[in-house]
C-alpha atoms as a PDB file:
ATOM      1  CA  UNK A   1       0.000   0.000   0.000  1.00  0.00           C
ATOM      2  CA  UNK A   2       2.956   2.537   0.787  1.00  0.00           C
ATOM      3  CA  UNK A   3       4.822   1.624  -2.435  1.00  0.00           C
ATOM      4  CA  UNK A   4       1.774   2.086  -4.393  1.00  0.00           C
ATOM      5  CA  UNK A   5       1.113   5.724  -3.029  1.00  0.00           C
ATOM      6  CA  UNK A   6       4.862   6.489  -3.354  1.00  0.00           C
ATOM      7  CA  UNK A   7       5.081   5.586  -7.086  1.00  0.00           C
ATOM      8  CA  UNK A   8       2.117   7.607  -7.252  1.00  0.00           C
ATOM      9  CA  UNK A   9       3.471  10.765  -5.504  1.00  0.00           C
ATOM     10  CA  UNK A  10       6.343  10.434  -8.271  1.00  0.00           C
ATOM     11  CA  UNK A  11       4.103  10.459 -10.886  1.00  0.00           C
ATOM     12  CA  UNK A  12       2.150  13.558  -9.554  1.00  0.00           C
ATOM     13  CA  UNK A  13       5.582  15.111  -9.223  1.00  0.00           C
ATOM     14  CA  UNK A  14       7.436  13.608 -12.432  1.00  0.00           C
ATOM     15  CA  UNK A  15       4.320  15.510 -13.963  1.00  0.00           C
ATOM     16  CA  UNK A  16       4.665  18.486 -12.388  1.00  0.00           C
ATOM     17  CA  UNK A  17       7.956  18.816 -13.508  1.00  0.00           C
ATOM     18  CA  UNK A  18       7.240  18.080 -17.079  1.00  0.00           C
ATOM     19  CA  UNK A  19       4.322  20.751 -16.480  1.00  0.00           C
ATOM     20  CA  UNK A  20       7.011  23.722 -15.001  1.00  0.00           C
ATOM     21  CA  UNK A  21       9.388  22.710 -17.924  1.00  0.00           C
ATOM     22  CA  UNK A  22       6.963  23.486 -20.905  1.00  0.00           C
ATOM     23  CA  UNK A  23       6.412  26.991 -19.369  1.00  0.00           C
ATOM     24  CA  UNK A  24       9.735  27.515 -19.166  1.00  0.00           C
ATOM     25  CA  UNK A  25      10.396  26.821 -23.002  1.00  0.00           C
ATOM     26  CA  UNK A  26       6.914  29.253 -23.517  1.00  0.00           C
ATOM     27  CA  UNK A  27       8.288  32.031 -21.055  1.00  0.00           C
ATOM     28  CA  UNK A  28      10.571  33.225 -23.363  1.00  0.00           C
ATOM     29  CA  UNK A  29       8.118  33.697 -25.833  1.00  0.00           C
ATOM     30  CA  UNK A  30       5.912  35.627 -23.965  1.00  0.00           C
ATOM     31  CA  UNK A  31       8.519  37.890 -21.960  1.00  0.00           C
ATOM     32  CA  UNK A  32       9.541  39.014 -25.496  1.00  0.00           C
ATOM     33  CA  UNK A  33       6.260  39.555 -26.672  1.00  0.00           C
ATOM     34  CA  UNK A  34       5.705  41.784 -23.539  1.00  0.00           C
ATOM     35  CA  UNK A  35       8.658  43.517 -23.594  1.00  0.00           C
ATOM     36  CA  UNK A  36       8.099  44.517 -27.434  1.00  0.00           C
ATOM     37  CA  UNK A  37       4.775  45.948 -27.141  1.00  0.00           C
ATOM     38  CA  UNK A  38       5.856  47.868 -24.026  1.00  0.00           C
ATOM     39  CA  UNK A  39       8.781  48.845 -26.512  1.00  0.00           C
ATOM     40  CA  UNK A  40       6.467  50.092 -29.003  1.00  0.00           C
ATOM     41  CA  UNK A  41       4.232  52.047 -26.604  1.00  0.00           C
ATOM     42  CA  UNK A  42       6.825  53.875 -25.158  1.00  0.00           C
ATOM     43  CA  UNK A  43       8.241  54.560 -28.930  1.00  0.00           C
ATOM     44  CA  UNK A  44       4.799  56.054 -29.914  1.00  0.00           C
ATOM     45  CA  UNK A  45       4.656  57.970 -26.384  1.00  0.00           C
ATOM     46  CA  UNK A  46       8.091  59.970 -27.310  1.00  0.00           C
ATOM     47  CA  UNK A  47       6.810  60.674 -30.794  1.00  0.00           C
ATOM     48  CA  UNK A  48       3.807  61.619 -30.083  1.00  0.00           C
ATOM     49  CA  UNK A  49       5.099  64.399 -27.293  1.00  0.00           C
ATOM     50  CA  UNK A  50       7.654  65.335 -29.501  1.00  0.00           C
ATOM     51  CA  UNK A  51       5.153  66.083 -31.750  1.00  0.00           C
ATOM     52  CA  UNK A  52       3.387  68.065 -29.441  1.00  0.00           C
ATOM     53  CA  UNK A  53       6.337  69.958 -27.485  1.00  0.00           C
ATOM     54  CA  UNK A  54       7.146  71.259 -31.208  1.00  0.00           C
ATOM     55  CA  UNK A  55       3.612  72.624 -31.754  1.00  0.00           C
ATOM     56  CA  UNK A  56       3.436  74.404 -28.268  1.00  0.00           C
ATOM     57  CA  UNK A  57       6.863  75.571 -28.551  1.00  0.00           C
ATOM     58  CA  UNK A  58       6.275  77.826 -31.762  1.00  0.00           C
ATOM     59  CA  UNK A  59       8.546  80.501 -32.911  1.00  0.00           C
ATOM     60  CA  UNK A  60       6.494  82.815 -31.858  1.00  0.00           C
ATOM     61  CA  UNK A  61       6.430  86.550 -30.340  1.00  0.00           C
ATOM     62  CA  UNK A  62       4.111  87.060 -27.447  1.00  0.00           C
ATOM     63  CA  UNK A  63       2.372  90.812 -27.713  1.00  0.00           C
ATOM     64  CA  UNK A  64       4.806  93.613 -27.016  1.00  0.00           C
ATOM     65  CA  UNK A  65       7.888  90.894 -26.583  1.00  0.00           C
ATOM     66  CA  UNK A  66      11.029  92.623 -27.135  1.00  0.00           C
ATOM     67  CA  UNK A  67      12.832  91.036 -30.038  1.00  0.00           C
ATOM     68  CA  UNK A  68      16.798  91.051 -30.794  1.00  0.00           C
ATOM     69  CA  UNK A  69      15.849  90.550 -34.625  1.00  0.00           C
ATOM     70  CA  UNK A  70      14.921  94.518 -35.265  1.00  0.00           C
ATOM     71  CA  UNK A  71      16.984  97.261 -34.711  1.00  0.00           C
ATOM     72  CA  UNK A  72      14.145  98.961 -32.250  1.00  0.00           C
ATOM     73  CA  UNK A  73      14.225  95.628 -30.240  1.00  0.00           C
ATOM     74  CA  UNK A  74      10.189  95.424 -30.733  1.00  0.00           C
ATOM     75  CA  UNK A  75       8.832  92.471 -32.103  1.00  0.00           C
ATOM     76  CA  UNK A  76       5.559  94.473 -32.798  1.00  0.00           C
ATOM     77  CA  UNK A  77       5.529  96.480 -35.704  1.00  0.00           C
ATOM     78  CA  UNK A  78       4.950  99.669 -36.729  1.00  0.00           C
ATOM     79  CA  UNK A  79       2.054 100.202 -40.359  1.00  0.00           C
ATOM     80  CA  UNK A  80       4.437 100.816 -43.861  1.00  0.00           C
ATOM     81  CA  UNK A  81       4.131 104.598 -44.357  1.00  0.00           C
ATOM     82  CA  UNK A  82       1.596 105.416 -46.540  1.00  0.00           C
ATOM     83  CA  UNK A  83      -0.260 102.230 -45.655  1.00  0.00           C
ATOM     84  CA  UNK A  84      -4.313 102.916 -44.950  1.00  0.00           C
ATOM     85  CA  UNK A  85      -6.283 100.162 -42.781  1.00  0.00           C
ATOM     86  CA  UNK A  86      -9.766  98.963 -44.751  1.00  0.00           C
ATOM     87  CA  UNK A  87     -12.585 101.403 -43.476  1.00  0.00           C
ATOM     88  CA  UNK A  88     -10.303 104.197 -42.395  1.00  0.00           C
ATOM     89  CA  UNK A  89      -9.506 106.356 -45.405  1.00  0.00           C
ATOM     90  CA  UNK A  90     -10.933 109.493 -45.505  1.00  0.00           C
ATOM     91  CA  UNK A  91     -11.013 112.965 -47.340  1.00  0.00           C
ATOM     92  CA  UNK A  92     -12.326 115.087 -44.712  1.00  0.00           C
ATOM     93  CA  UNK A  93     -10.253 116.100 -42.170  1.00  0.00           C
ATOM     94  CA  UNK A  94     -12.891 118.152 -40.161  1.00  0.00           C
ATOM     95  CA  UNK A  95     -14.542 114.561 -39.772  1.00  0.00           C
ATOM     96  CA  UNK A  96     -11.285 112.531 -39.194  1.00  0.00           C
ATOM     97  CA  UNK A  97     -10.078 115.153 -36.349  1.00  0.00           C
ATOM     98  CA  UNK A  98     -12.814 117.257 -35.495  1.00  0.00           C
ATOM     99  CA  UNK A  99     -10.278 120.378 -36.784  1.00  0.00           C
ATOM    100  CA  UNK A 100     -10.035 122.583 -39.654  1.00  0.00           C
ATOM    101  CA  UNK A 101      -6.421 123.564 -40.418  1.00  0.00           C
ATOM    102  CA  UNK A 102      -5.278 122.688 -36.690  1.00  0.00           C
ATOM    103  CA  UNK A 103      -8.293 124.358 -35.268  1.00  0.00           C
ATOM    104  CA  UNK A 104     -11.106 122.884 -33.172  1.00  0.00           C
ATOM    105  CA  UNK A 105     -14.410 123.713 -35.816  1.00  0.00           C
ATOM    106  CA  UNK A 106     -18.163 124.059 -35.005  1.00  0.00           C
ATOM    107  CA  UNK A 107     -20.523 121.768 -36.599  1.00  0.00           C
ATOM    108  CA  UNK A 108     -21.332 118.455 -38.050  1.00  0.00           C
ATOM    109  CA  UNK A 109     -19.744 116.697 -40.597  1.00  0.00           C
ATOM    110  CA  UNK A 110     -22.808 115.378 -41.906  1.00  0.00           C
ATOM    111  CA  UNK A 111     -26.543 116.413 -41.011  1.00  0.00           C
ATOM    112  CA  UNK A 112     -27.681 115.573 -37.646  1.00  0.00           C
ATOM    113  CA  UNK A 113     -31.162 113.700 -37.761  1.00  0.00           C
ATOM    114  CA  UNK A 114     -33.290 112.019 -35.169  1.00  0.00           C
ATOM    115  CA  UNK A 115     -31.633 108.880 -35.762  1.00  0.00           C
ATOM    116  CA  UNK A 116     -28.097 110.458 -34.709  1.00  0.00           C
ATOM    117  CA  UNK A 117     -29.454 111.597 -32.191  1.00  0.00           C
ATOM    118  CA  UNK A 118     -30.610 108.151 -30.636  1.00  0.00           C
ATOM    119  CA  UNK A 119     -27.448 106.648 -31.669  1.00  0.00           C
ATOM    120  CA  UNK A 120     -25.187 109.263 -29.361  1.00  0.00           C
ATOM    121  CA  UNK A 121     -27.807 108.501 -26.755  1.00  0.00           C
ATOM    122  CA  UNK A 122     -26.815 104.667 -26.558  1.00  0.00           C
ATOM    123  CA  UNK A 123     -23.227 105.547 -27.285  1.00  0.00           C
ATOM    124  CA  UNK A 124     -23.014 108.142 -24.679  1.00  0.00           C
ATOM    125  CA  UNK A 125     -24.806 105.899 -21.799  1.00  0.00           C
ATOM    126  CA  UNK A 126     -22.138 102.647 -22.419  1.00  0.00           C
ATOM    127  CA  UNK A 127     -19.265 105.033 -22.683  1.00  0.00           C
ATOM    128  CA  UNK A 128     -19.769 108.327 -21.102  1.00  0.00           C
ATOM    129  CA  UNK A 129     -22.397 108.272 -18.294  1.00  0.00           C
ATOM    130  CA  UNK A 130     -20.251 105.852 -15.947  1.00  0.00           C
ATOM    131  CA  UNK A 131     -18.524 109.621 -15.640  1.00  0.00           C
ATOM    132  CA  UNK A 132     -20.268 112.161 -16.320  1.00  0.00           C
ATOM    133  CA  UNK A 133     -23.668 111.265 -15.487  1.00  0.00           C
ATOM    134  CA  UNK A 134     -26.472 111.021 -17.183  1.00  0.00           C
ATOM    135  CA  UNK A 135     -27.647 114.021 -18.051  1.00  0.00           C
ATOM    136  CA  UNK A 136     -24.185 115.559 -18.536  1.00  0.00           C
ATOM    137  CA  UNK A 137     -23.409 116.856 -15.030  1.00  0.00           C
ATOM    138  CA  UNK A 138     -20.663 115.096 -13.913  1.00  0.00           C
ATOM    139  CA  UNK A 139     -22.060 113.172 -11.281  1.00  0.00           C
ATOM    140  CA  UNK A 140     -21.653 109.578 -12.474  1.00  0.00           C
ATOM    141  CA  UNK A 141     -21.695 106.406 -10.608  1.00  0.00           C
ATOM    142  CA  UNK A 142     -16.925 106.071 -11.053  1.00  0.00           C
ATOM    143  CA  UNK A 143     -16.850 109.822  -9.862  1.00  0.00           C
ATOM    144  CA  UNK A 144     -19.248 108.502  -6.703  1.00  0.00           C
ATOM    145  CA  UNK A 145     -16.727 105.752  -5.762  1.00  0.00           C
ATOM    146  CA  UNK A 146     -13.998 108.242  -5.452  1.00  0.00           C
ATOM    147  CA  UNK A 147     -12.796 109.079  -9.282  1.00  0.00           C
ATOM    148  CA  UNK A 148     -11.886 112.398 -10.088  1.00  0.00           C
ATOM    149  CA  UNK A 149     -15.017 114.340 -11.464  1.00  0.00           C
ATOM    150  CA  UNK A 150     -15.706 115.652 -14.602  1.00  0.00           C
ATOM    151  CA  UNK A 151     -16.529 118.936 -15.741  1.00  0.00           C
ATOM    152  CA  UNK A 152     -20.263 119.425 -16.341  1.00  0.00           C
ATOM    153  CA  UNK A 153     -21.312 120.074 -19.903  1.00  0.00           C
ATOM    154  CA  UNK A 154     -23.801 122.544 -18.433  1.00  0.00           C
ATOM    155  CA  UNK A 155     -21.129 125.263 -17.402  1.00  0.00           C
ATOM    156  CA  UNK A 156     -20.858 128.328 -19.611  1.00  0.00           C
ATOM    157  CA  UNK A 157     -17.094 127.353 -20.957  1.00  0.00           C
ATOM    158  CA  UNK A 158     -18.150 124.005 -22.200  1.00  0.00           C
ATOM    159  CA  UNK A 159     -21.398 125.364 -23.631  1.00  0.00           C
ATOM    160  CA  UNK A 160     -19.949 127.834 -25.600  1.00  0.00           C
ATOM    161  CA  UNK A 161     -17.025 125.061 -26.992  1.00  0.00           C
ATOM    162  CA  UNK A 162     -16.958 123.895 -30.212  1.00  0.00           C
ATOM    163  CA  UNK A 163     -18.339 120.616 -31.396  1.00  0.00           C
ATOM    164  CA  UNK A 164     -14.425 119.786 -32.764  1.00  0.00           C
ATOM    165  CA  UNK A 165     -13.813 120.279 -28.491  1.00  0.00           C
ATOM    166  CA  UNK A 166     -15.738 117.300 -27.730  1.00  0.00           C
ATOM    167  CA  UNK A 167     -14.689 115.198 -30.222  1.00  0.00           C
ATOM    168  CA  UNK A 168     -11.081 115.869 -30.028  1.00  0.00           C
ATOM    169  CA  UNK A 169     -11.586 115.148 -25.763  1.00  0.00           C
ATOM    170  CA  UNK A 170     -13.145 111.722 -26.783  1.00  0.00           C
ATOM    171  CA  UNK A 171     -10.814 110.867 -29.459  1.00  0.00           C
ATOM    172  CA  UNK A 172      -7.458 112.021 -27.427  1.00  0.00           C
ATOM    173  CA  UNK A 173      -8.507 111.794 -24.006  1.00  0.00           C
ATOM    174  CA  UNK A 174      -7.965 114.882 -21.727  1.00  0.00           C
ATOM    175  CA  UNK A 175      -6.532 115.112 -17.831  1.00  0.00           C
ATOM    176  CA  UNK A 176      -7.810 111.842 -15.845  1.00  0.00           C
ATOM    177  CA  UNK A 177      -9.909 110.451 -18.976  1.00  0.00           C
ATOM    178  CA  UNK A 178      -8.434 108.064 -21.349  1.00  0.00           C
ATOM    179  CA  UNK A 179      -8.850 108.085 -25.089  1.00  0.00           C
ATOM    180  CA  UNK A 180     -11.477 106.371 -27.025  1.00  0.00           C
ATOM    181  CA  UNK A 181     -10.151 106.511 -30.792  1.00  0.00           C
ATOM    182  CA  UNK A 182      -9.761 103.380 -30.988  1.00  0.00           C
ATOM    183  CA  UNK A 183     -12.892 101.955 -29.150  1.00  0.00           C
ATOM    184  CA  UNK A 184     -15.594 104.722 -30.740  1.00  0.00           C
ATOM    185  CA  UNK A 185     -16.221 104.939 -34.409  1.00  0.00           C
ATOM    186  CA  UNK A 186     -15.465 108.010 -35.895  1.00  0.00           C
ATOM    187  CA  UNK A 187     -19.216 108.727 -36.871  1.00  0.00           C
ATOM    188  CA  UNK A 188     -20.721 107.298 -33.505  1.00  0.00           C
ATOM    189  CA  UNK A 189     -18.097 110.102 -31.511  1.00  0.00           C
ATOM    190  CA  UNK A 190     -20.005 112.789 -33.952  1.00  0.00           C
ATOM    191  CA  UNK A 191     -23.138 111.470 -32.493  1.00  0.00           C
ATOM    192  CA  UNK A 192     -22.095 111.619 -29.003  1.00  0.00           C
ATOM    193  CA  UNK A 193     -21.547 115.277 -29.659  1.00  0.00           C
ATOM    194  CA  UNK A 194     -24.976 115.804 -31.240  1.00  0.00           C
ATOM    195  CA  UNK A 195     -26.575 114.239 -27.795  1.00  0.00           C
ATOM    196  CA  UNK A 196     -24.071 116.630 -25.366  1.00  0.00           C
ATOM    197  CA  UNK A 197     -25.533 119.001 -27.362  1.00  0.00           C
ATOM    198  CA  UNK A 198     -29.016 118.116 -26.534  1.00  0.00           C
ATOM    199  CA  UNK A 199     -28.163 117.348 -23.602  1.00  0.00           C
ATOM    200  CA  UNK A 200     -27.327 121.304 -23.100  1.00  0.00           C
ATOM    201  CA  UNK A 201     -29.780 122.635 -24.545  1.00  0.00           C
ATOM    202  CA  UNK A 202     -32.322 120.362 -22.280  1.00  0.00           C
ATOM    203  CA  UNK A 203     -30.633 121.329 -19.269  1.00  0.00           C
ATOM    204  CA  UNK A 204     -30.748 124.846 -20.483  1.00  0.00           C
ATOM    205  CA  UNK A 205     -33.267 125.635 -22.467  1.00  0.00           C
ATOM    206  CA  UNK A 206     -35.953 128.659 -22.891  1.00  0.00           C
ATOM    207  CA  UNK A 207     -39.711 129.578 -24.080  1.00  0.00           C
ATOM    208  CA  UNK A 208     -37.700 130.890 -26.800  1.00  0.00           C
ATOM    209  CA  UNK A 209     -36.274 127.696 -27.958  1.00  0.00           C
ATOM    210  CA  UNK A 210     -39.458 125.920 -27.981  1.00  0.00           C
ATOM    211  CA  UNK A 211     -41.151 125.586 -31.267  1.00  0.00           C
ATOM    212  CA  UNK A 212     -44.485 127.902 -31.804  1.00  0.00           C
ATOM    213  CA  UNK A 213     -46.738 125.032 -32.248  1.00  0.00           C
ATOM    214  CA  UNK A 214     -46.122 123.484 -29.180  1.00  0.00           C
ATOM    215  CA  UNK A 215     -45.491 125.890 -26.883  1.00  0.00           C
ATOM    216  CA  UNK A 216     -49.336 125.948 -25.638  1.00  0.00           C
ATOM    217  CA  UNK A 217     -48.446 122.492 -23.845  1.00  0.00           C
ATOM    218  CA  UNK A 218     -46.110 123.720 -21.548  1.00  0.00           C
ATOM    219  CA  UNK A 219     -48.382 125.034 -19.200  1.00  0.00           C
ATOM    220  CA  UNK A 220     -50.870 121.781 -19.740  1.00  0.00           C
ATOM    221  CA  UNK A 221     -51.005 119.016 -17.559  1.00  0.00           C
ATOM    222  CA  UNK A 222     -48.516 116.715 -18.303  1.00  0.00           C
ATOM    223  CA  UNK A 223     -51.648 113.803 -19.377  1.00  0.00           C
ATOM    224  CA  UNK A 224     -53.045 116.240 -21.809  1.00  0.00           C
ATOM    225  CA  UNK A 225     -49.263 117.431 -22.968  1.00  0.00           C
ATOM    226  CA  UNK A 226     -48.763 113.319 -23.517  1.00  0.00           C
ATOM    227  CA  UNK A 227     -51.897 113.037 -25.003  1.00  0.00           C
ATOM    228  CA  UNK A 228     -52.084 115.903 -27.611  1.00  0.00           C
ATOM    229  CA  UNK A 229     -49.100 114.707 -29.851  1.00  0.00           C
ATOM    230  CA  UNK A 230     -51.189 110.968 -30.227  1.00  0.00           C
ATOM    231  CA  UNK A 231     -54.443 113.261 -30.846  1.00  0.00           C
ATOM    232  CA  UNK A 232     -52.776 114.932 -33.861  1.00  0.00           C
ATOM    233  CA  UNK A 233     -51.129 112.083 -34.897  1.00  0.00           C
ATOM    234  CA  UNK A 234     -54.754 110.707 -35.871  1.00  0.00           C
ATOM    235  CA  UNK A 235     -55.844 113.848 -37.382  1.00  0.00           C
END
């Protein structure tokens, strides 16, 4: 009985060692199979952050990055003289500058209608109120916080200034107020000055200035004044 089990305990083990001995032949096989694909990955892992290392390393200038290629040492540069942006040639001077031979001017550049109006109204609340208030006094919400406060349109100096004032102030700045050239259009900074100039005359105005024809609803109540333009409108 004990020989039997111990010529089957070297069968179990002559087995086991024919067993270990065939995965030692197939180890091989597979350790280089391993170690090739981790090869490969690793391959394609340098190439592909090579590949990207070279696009986010561009030769490239940041903006306003001094450069050691141009004699200024700026690597932004300055329009070719006598170049002329698309939209910004113009003929007119008086329109461009607001001056006439060097000179602030009076006037408009082009007519001033109802619509222009209404357009410096919009304009002048996003870029001007903030300051100087809505109605042109001076007293705007920055000034309230502890800005420096603008002059009032309403004073006698700034009434009597000419339109070619106001729009060289918004297009060069003056004192604490920065420029706006190159955030205003040229023809929305004219309509700005058309509503400062409504905006004086509301803030200032007289009997006189009132036209005939509706100078009889001044002293109405302010229900019949609203309701008389609608009546004639449906006459």
């Amino acid at each position: 009985m004990f020989r039997g089990d111990d010529r089957a305990l070297r069968a179990r083990n002559e087995e086991r060692r024919t067993q270990n001995a065939e995965c030692r032949k197939r180890s091989p096989r597979r350790h280089s199979s391993f170690f090739i694909l981790r090869s490969a990955f690793f391959i394609l892992l340098f190439v592909m952050a090579g590949c990207r290392q070279k696009m986010s390393n561009q030769p490239k200038y940041d903006p306003l990055e001094a450069s050691d290629f141009f004699a200024d040492g700026m690597s932004a540069r300055p329009r070719v003289p006598g170049t002329i942006a698309r939209g910004e040639l113009s003929n007119d001077p008086f329109l461009d500058t607001g001056k006439i031979n060097g000179v602030e001017a009076d006037g408009f550049p082009f007519p001033v209608t109802r619509a222009v109006v209404d357009r410096g109204e919009q304009r002048f609340n996003i870029y001007c109120s903030e300051c100087h208030g809505r109605v042109g006094d001076g007293n705007g919400m920055i000034p309230s916080r502890g800005y420096r406060h603008p002059p009032s349109f309403h004073t006698a100096s700034l009434r009597a200034a000419n339109t070619g004032h106001f729009f060289d102030v918004m297009t060069s700045g003056f004192g604490a107020m920065p420029p706006y050239g190159t955030m205003i259009p040229t023809r929305d900074r004219w309509a700005i000055v058309a509503y400062i100039r409504a905006l004086q005359l509301s803030q200032n105005a007289t009997v006189a200035d009132v036209p005939p024809a509706q100078r009889a609803n001044l002293d109405a109540p302010a229900e019949d004044a609203a309701a008389s333009p609608a009546a004639e409108a449906t006459h």
